[in-house]
Protein backbone atom coordinates (compact mmCIF):
# COMPACT_ATOMS: atom_id res chain seq x y z
CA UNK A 1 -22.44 -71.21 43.88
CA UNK A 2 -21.42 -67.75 43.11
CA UNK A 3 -20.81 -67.99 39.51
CA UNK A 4 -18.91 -64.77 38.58
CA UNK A 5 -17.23 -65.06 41.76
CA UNK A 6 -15.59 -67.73 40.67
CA UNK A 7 -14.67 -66.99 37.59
CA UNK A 8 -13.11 -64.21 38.89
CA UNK A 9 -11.32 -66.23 42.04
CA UNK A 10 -9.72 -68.27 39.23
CA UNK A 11 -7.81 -64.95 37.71
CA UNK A 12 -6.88 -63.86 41.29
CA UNK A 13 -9.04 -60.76 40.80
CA UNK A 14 -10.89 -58.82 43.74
CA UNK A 15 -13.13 -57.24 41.66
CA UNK A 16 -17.01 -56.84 42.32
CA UNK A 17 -19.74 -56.50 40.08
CA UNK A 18 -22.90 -55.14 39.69
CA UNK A 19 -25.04 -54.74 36.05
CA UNK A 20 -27.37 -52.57 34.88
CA UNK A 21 -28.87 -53.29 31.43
CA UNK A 22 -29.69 -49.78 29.37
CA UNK A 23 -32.39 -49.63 27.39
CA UNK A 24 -32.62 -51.95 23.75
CA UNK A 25 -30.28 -49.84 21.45
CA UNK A 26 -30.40 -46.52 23.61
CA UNK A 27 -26.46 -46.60 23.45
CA UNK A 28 -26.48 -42.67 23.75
CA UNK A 29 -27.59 -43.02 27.56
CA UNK A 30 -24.86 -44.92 28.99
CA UNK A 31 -21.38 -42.92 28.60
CA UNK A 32 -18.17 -45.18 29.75
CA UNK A 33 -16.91 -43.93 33.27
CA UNK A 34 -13.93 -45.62 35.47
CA UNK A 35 -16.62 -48.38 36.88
CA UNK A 36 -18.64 -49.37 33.66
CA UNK A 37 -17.66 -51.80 31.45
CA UNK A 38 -19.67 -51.28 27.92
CA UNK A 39 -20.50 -54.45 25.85
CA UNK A 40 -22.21 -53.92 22.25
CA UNK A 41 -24.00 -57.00 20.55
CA UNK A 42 -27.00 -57.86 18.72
CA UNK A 43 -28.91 -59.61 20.99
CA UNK A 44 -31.96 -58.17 22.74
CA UNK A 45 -31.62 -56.96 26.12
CA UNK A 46 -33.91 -59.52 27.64
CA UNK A 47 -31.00 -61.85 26.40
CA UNK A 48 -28.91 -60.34 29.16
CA UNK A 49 -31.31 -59.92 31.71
CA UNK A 50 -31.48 -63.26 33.66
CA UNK A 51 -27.71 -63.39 33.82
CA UNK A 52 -27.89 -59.91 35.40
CA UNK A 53 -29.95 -60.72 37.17
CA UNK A 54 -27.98 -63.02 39.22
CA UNK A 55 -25.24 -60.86 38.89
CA UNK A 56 -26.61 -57.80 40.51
CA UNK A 57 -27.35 -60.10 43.80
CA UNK A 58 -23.94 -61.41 43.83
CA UNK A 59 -21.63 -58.26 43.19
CA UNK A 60 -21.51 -54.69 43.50
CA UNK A 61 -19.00 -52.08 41.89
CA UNK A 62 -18.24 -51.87 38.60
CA UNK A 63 -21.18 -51.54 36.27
CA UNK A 64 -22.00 -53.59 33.45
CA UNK A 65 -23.65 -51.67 31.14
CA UNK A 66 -25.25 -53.25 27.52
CA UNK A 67 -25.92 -51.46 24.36
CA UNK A 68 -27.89 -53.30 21.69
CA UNK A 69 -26.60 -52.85 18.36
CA UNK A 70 -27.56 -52.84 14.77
CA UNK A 71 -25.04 -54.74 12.33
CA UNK A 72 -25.21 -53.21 9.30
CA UNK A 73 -23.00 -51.44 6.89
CA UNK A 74 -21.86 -49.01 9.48
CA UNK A 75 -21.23 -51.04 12.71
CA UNK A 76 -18.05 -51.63 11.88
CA UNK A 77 -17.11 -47.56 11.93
CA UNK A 78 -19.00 -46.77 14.54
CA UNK A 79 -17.35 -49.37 16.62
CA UNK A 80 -14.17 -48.15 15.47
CA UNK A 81 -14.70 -44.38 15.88
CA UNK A 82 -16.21 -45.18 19.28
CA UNK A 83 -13.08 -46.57 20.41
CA UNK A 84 -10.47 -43.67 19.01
CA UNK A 85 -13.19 -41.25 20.94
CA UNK A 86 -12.99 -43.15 24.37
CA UNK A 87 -16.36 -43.87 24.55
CA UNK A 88 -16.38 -47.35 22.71
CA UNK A 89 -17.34 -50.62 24.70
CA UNK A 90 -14.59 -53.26 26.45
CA UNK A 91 -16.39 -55.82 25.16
CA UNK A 92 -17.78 -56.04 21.47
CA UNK A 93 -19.15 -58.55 18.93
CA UNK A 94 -18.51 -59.44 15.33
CA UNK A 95 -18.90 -61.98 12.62
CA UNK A 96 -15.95 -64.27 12.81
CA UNK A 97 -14.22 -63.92 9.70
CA UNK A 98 -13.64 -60.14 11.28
CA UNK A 99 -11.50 -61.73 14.64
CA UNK A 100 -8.44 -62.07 12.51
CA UNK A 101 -8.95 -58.56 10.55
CA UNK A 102 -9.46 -57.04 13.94
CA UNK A 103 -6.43 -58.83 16.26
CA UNK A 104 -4.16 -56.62 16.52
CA UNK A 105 -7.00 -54.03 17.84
CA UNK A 106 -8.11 -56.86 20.40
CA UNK A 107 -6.54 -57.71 23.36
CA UNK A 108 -6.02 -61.90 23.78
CA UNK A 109 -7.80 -64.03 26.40
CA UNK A 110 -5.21 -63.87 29.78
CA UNK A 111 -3.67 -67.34 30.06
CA UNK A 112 -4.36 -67.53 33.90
CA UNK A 113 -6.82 -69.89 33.53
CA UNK A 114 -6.25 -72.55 31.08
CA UNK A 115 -9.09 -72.83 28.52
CA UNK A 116 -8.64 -75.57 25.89
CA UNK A 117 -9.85 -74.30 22.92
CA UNK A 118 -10.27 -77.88 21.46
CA UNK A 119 -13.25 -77.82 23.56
CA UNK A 120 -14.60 -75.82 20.97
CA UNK A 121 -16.24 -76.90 17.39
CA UNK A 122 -13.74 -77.24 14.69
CA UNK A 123 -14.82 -73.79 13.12
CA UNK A 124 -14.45 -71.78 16.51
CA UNK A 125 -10.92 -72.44 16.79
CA UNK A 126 -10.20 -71.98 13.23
CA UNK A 127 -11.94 -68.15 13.63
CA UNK A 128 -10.56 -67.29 17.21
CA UNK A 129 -6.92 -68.45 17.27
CA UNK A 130 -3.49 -67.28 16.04
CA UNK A 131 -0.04 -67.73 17.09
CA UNK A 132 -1.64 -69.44 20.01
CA UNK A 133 -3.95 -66.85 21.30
CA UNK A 134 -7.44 -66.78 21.83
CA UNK A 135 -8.71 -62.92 20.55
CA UNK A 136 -12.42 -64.03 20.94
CA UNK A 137 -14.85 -66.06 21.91
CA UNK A 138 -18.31 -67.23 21.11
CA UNK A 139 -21.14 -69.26 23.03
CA UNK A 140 -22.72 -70.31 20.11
CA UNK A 141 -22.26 -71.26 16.07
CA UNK A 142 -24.83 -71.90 13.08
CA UNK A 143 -23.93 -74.18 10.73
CA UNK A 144 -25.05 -73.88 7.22
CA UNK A 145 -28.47 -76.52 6.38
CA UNK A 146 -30.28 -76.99 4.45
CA UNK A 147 -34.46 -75.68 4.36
CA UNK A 148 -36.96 -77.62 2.76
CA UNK A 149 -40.48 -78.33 2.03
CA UNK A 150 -41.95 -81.80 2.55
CA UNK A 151 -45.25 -81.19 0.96
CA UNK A 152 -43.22 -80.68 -2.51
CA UNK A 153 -41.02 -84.01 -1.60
CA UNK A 154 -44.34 -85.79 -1.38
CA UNK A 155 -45.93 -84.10 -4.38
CA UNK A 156 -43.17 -84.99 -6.66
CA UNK A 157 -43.40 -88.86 -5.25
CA UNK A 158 -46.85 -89.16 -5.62
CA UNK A 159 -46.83 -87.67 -9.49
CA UNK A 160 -44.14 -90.03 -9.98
CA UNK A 161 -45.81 -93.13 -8.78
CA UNK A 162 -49.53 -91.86 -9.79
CA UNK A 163 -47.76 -91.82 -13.79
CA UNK A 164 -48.74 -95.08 -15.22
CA UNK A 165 -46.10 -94.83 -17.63
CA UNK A 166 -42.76 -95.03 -14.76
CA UNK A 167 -41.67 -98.46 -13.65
CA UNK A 168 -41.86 -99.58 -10.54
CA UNK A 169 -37.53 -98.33 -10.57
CA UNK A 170 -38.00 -94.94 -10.99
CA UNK A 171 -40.97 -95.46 -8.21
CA UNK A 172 -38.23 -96.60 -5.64
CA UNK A 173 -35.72 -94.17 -6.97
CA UNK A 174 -37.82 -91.10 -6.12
CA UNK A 175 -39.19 -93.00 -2.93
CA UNK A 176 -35.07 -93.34 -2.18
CA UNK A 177 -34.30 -89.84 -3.27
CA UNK A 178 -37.15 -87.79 -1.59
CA UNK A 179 -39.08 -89.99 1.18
CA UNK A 180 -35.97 -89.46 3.64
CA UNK A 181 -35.45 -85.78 3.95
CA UNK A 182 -32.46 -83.87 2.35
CA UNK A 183 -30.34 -85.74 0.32
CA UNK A 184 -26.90 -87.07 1.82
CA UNK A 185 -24.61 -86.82 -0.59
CA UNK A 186 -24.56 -84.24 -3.40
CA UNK A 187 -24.89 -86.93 -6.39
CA UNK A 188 -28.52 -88.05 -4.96
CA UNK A 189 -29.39 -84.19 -4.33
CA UNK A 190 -28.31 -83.62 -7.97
CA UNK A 191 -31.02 -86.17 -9.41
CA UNK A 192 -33.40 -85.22 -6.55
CA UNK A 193 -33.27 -81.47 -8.30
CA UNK A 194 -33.79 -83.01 -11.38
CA UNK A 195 -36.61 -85.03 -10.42
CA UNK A 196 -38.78 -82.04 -8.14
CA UNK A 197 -37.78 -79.08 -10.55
CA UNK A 198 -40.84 -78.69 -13.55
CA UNK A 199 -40.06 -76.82 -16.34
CA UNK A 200 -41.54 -75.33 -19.48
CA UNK A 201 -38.83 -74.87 -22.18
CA UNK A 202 -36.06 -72.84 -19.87
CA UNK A 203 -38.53 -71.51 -18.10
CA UNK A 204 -38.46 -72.90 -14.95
CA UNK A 205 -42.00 -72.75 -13.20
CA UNK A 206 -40.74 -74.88 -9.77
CA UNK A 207 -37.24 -75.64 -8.85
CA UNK A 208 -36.02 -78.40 -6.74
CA UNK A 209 -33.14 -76.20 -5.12
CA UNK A 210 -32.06 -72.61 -5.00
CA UNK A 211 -28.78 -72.84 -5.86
CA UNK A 212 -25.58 -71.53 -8.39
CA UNK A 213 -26.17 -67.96 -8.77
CA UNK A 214 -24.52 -64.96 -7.16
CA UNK A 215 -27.49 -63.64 -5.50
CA UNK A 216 -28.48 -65.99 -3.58
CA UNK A 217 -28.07 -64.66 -0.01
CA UNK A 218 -25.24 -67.25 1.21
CA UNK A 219 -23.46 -67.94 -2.53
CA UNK A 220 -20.35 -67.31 -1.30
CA UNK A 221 -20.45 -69.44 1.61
CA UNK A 222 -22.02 -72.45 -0.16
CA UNK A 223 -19.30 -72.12 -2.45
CA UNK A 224 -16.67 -72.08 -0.24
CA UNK A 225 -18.16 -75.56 1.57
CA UNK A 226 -18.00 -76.71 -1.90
CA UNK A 227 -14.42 -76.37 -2.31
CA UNK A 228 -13.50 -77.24 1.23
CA UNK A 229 -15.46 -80.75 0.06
CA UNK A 230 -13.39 -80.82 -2.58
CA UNK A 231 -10.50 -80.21 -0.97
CA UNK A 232 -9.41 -77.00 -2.53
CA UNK A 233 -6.60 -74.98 -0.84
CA UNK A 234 -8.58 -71.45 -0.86
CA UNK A 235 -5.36 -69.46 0.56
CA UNK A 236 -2.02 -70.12 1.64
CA UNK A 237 -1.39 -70.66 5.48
CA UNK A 238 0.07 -67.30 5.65
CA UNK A 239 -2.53 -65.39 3.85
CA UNK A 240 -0.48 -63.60 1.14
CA UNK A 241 -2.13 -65.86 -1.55
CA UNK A 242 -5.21 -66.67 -3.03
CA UNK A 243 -4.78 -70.64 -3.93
CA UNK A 244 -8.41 -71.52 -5.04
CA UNK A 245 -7.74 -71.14 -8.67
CA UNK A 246 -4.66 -73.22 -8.70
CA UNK A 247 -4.09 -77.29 -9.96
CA UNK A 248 -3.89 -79.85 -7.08
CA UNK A 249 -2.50 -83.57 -6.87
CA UNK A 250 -5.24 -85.83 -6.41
CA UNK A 251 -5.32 -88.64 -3.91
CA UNK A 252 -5.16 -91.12 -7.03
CA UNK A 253 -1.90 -89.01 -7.77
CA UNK A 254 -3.43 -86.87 -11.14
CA UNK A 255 -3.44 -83.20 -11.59
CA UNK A 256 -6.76 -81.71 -11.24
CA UNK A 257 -8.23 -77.95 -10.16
CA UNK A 258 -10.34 -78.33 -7.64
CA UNK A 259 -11.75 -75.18 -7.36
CA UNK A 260 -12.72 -75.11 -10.97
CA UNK A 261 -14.64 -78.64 -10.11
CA UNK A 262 -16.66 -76.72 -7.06
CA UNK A 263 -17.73 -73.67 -9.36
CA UNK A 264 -18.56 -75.82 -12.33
CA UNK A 265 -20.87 -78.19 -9.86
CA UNK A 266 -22.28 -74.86 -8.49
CA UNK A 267 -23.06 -73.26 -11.61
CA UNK A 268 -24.04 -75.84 -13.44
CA UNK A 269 -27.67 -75.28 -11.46
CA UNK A 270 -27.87 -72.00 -13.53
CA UNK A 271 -27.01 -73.41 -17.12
CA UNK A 272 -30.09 -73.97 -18.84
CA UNK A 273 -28.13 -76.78 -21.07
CA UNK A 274 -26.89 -78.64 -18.08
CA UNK A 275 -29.47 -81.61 -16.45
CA UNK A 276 -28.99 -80.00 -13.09
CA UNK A 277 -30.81 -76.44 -14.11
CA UNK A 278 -32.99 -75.36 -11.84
CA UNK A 279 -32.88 -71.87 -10.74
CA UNK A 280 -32.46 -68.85 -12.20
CA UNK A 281 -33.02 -64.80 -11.23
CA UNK A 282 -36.82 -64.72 -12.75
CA UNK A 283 -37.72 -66.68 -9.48
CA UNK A 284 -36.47 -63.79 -7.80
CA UNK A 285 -35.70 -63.86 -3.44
CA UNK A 286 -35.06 -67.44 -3.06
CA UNK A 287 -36.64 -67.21 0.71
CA UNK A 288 -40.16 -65.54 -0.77
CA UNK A 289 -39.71 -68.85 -3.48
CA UNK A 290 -39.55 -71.06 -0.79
CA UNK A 291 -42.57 -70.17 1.35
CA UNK A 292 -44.52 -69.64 -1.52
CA UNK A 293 -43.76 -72.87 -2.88
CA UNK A 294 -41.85 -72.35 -6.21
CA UNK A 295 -38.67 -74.06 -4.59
CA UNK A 296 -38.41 -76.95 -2.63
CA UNK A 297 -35.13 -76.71 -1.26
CA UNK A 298 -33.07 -73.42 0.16
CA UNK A 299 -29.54 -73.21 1.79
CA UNK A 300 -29.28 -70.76 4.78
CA UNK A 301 -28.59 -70.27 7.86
CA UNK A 302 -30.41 -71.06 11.78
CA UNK A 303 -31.45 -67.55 12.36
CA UNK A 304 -33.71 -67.69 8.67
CA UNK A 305 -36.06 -69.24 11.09
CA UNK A 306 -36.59 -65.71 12.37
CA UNK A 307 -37.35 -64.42 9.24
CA UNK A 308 -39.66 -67.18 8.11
CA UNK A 309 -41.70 -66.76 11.13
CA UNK A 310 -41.82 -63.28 11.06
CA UNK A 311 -43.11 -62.99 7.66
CA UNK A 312 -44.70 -66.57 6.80
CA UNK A 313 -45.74 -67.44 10.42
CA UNK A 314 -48.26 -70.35 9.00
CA UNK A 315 -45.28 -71.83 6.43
CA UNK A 316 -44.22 -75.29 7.53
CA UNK A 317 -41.04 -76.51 6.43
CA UNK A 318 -38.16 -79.03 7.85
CA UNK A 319 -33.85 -78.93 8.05
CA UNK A 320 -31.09 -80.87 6.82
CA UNK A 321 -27.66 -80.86 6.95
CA UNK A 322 -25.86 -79.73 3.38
CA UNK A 323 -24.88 -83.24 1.23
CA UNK A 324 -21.71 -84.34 1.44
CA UNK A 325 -18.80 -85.53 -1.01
CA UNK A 326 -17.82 -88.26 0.75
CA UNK A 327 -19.99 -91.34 1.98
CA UNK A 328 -16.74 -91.59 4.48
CA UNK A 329 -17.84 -90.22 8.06
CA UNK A 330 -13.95 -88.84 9.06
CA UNK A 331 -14.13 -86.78 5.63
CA UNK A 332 -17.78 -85.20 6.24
CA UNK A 333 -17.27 -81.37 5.92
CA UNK A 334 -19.59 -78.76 7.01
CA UNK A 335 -19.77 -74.88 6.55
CA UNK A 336 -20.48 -72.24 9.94
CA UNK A 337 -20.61 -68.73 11.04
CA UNK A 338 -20.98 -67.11 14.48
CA UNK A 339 -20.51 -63.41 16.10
CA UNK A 340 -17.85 -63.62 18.32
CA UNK A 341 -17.00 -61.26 21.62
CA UNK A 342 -13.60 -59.42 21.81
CA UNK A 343 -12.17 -57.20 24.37
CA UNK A 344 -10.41 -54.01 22.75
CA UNK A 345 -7.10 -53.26 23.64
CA UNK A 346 -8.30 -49.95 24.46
CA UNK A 347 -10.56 -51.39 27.44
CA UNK A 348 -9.01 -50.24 30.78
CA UNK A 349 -11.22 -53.24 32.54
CA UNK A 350 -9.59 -56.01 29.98
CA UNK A 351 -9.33 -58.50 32.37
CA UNK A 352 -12.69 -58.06 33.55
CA UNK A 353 -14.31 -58.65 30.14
CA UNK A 354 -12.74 -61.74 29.40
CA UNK A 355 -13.98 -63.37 32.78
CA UNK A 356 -17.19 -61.97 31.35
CA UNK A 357 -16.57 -63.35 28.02
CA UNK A 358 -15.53 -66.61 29.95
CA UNK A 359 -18.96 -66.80 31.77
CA UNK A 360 -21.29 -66.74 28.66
CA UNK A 361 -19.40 -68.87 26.22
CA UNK A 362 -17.21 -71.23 28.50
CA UNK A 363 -19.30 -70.70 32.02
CA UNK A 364 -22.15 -71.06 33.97
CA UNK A 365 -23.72 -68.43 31.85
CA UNK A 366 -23.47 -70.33 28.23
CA UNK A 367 -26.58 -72.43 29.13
CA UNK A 368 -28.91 -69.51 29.53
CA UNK A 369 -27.36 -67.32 27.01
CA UNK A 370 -27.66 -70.20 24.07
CA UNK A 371 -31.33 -71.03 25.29
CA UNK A 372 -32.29 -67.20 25.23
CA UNK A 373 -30.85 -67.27 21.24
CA UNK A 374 -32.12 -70.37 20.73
CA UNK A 375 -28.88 -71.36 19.03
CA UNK A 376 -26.12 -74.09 19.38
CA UNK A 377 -23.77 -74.10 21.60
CA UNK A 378 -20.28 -73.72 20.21
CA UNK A 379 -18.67 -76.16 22.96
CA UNK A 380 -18.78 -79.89 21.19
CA UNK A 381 -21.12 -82.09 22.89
CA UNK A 382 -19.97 -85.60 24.79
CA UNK A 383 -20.91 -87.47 21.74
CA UNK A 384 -21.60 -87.23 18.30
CA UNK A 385 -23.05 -90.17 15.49
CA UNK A 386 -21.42 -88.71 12.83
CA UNK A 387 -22.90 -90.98 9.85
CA UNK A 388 -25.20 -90.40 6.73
CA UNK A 389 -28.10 -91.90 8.06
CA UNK A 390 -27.86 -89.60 11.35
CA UNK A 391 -27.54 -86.04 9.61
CA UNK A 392 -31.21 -85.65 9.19
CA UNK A 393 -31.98 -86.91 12.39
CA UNK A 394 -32.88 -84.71 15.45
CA UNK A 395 -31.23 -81.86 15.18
CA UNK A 396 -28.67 -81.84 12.11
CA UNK A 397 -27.37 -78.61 13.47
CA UNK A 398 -25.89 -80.56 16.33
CA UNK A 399 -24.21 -83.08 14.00
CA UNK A 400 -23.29 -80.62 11.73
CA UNK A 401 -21.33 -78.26 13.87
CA UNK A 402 -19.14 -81.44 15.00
CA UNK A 403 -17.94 -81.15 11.39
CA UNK A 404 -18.06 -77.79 10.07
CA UNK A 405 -15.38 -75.38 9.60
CA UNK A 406 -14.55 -72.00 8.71
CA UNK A 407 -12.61 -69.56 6.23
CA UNK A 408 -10.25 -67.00 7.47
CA UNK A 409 -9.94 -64.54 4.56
CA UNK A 410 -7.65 -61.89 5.68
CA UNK A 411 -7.63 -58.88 6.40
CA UNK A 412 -10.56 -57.76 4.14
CA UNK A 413 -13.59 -60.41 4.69
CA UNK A 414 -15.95 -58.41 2.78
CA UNK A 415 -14.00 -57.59 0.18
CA UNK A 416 -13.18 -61.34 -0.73
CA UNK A 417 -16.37 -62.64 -0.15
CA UNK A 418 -17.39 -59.63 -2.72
CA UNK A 419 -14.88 -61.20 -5.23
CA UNK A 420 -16.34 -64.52 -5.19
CA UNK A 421 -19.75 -63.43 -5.64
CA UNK A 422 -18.06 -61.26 -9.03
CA UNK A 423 -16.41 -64.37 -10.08
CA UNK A 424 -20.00 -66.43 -9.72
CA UNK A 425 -21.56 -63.64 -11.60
CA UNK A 426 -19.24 -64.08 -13.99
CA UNK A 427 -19.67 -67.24 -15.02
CA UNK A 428 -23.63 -67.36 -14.90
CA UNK A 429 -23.55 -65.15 -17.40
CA UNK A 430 -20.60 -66.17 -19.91
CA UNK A 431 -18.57 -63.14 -19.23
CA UNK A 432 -15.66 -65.46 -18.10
CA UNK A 433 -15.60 -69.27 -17.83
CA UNK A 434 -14.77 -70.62 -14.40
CA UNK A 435 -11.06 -71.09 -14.76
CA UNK A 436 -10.54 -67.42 -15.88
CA UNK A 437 -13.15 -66.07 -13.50
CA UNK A 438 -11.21 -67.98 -10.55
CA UNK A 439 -8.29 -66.84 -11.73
CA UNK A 440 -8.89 -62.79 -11.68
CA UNK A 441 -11.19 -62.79 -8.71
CA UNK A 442 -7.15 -64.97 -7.70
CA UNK A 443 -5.06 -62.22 -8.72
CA UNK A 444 -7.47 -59.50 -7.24
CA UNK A 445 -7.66 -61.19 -4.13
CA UNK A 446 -3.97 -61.31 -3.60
CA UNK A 447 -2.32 -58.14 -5.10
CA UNK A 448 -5.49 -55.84 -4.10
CA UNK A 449 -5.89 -57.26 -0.11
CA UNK A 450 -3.74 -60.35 0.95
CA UNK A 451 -0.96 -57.98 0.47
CA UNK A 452 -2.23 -54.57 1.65
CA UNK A 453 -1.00 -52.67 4.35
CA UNK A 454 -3.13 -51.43 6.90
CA UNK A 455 -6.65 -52.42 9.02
C-alpha cells in the first residue's frame, strides 16, 4: 500500500512527492523554492531516511527537504526570523508548552479527515488543542521516571539486615521499601530516602534521592507533578491568572493551600532539620551523583539515557515511574513532555505538511519514526494495567504516559518555568517561606506575562 498516497487521497489532494534529505544540520544548502517543503527538528537525518526512502519510490514533485536543528537558546529566533525572511521551513518542531505560545503563528490541522485526538495520551491533547483545533502534533511523549541504582537498594538492605542490633521489623521494612524497585507512593519513597541516605552531621556523604532544590535539571517539572497530585489549580482556564498560591476546598470540605503542601513536601528534601534531608548543592550535578554512586535515586527524563551512555557507557542502573499520592488507580497522575510538529501559517504547501505531519505521528510512518527515537509512542495503547504493583513493571514509561499530563503556561513558558525555579530558590535558602515565595513568583506570573500583550 502506498502510504503517502493515501494519506493524501483522504484530503482529496493530487499532489506528488519526492524527498531528498540534506545533509545533518547543513540548513544553509537547501533554500525554500515553489516545490520544497522545509521541515526543521532535532532528530538525526538517518531518522528520516527509511521513510524517504519509501517515499522517493512512491512520489515525485515536490521536494521534501530536512534540516537538522540545534535547540538551544536561539532556535526559537532563528525559527522566527527564518519565517519573516521567507526562507523558514512549513513544517517545524518545538517543546509543547511552546504550541499554545506559538498558535496564532501556526496554521491548524485541516478537518478533512477526522482525527480523534482522544486517541492521543492525556498530555498530547492537553499541549496541542484549543478552541477545538489541533495546531500540532507529535509521534511520541516522555514521561517523567524515575532513575535508580539497584546496587545501592541492595547495599542499604544488606547493612540493614547484616546490623545485629535491627529487629527482624525494620528487616522487612527495608526489604518492603527497597527490594521492589522505586517506591509507589511518595510516603514509602519518603522513608526509603531516609533509610539509603548516610550522613555525617549535615553533611550528607550519600543521598537516597536528588530532589527539592532549584537546580536540579527538571525542578520545575517535578514540582508541578507535585501539585497536579495534589490537586492544585496552577492557572485559571483562561490563563490570565496564576492560581497555585491560592487556598482550595478539600474533598473532606476544609480549607487548605495546596500548592504550599507540594513546595513544603519538595523542599523539605533540602532542610537539614527535616527527616527527609537528603540532598543539597555540595553534591553538585545530580546526573554525575548518580553514576558515580553518591545518589541512589534521580528524576529525569527518557532521553537521560543518551546522556548516561554517552558519558558512563559501563553505569548500570534501572526506571520507575514517579510515586504517587493516591493508592487509587483512577487518581494516578503522571508528568510528560514532547517536541511537537507545526505547520506555519506562512507555509504556502500547508496542506501538504499536515498529511506529512499525519504520516509520522498518526500514520504508517509513526512505527518507524518512534523505533528510530527509541521513544513512546504518543497514541495510547489497546490496554493499560494501571495499578501500583504494575508501574515498575516492563516498561513504566508505557504505564505512565496512560496517566500523565501536561501544563500549558501561557504565552511565556520559559519565563514561568524561570519563576518557579526563583520561588524554589527562595525557599531553600530562607529568603521567603513557601507561602510568600508562591505568592510573588503568583503576582509576577500574572501581571508580568498572563496579561502581556504580544508573542
Amino acid at each position: 500500500m502506498k502510504r503517502f498516497t493515501k494519506a493524501i487521497s483522504y484530503f482529496l489532494i493530487a499532489v506528488f512527492f519526492s524527498i531528498a534529505l540534506s545533509g545533518c544540520g547543513k540548513t544553509e544548502d537547501a533554500s525554500p523554492s515553489a516545490s520544497q517543503l522545509i521541515v526543521w527538528s532535532f532528530e538525526e537525518a538517518d531518522v528520516w531516511a527509511p521513510i524517504a526512502k519509501q517515499f522517493a519510490k512512491e512520489n515525485e514533485g515536490v521536494t521534501l527537504v530536512y534540516q537538522k536543528q540545534t535547540f538551544d537558546s536561539t532556535y526559537e529566533n532563528r525559527v522566527l526570523n527564518s519565517l519573516l525572511s521567507g526562507d523558514g521551513p512549513d513544517i517545524w518542531a518545538m517543546p509543547n508548552d511552546w504550541v499554545y505560545r506559538h498558535k496564532d503563528k501556526l496554521v491548524p490541522r485541516p478537518t478533512t479527515t477526522p482525527l480523534d485526538i482522544n486517541t492521543f495520551v492525556p498530555a498530547v491533547k492537553q499541549s496541542v488543542e484549543f478552541d477545538k483545533k489541533i495546531y500540532a502534533l507529535t509521534p511520541s511523549a516522555e514521561p517523567l521516571i524515575v532513575f535508580y541504582n539497584q546496587s545501592l537498594f541492595n547495599k542499604t538492605i544488606n547493612s540493614i539486615n547484616n546490623n545485629e542490633n535491627t529487629t527482624n521489623t525494620q528487616r522487612q521494612t527495608a526489604d518492603k521499601l527497597l527490594g521492589n524497585g522505586v517506591p509507589t507512593t511518595w510516603t514509602d519513597f519518603t522513608l526509603a530516602v531516609q533509610l539509603l541516605t548516610q550522613k555525617d552531621g549535615e553533611n550528607i556523604t550519600e543521598s537516597g534521592a536528588a530532589i527539592g532544590t532549584d537546580q536540579l535539571s527538571y525542578s520545575q517539572d517535578l514540582l508541578y507533578l507535585l501539585m497536579l497530585q495534589n490537586s492544585t489549580k496552577i492557572t485559571a482556564d483562561d490563563l490570565q491568572l496564576a492560581m497555585f498560591n491560592l487556598p482550595a476546598t478539600t474533598p473532606k470540605s476544609t480549607t487548605d493551600t495546596p500548592g504550599k503542601l507540594a513546595m513544603d513536601f519538595y523542599t523539605s528534601f533540602t532542610d537539614p532539620g527535616s527527616p527527609n534531608y537528603s540532598w543539597n548543592a555540595s553534591l553538585g550535578n545530580e546526573v554525575d551523583a548518580f553514576a558515580n554512586g553518591k545518589v541512589a535515586m534521580i528524576f529525569g527524563y527518557d532521553n537521560l539515557q543518551n546522556t548516561l551512555a554517552q558519558k558512563y557507557p559501563n553505569f548500570g542502573y534501572r526506571k520507575g515511574s514517579v510515586p504517587q499520592l493516591s493508592t487509587n488507580p483512577a487518581d494516578f497522575i503522571d508528568y510528560a513532555k514532547f517536541n511537537a510538529f507545526g505547520v506555519s501559517n506562512l507555509s504556502s504547501h500547508a496542506d501538504i505538511a499536515w498529511i506529512v505531519i499525519d504520516s509520522i505521528c498518526a500514520g504508517d510512518y509513526s512505527g518507524e519514526f518512534n523505533s528510530a527515537t527509541r521513544l513512546y509512542n504518543s497514541r495510547k495503547a489497546l490496554n493499560y494495567e494501571i495499578t501500583l504493583e504494575n508501574r515498575n513493571t516492563g516498561n513504566p514509561e508505557k504505564n505512565s504516559l496512560a496517566t500523565a499530563k501536561a501544563l500549558i503556561k501561557g504565552r511565556y513558558p520559559v519565563d514561568f518555568d524561570n519563576i518557579i525555579k526563583s520561588a524554589i530558590f527562595a525557599v531553600n535558602h530562607g529568603i521567603q517561606g513557601s507561602q510568600d515565595a508562591l505568592d510573588l513568583a503568583a503576582n509576577n506570573i500574572t501581571d508580568n506575562y498572563f496579561r502581556k500583550s504580544g508573542w
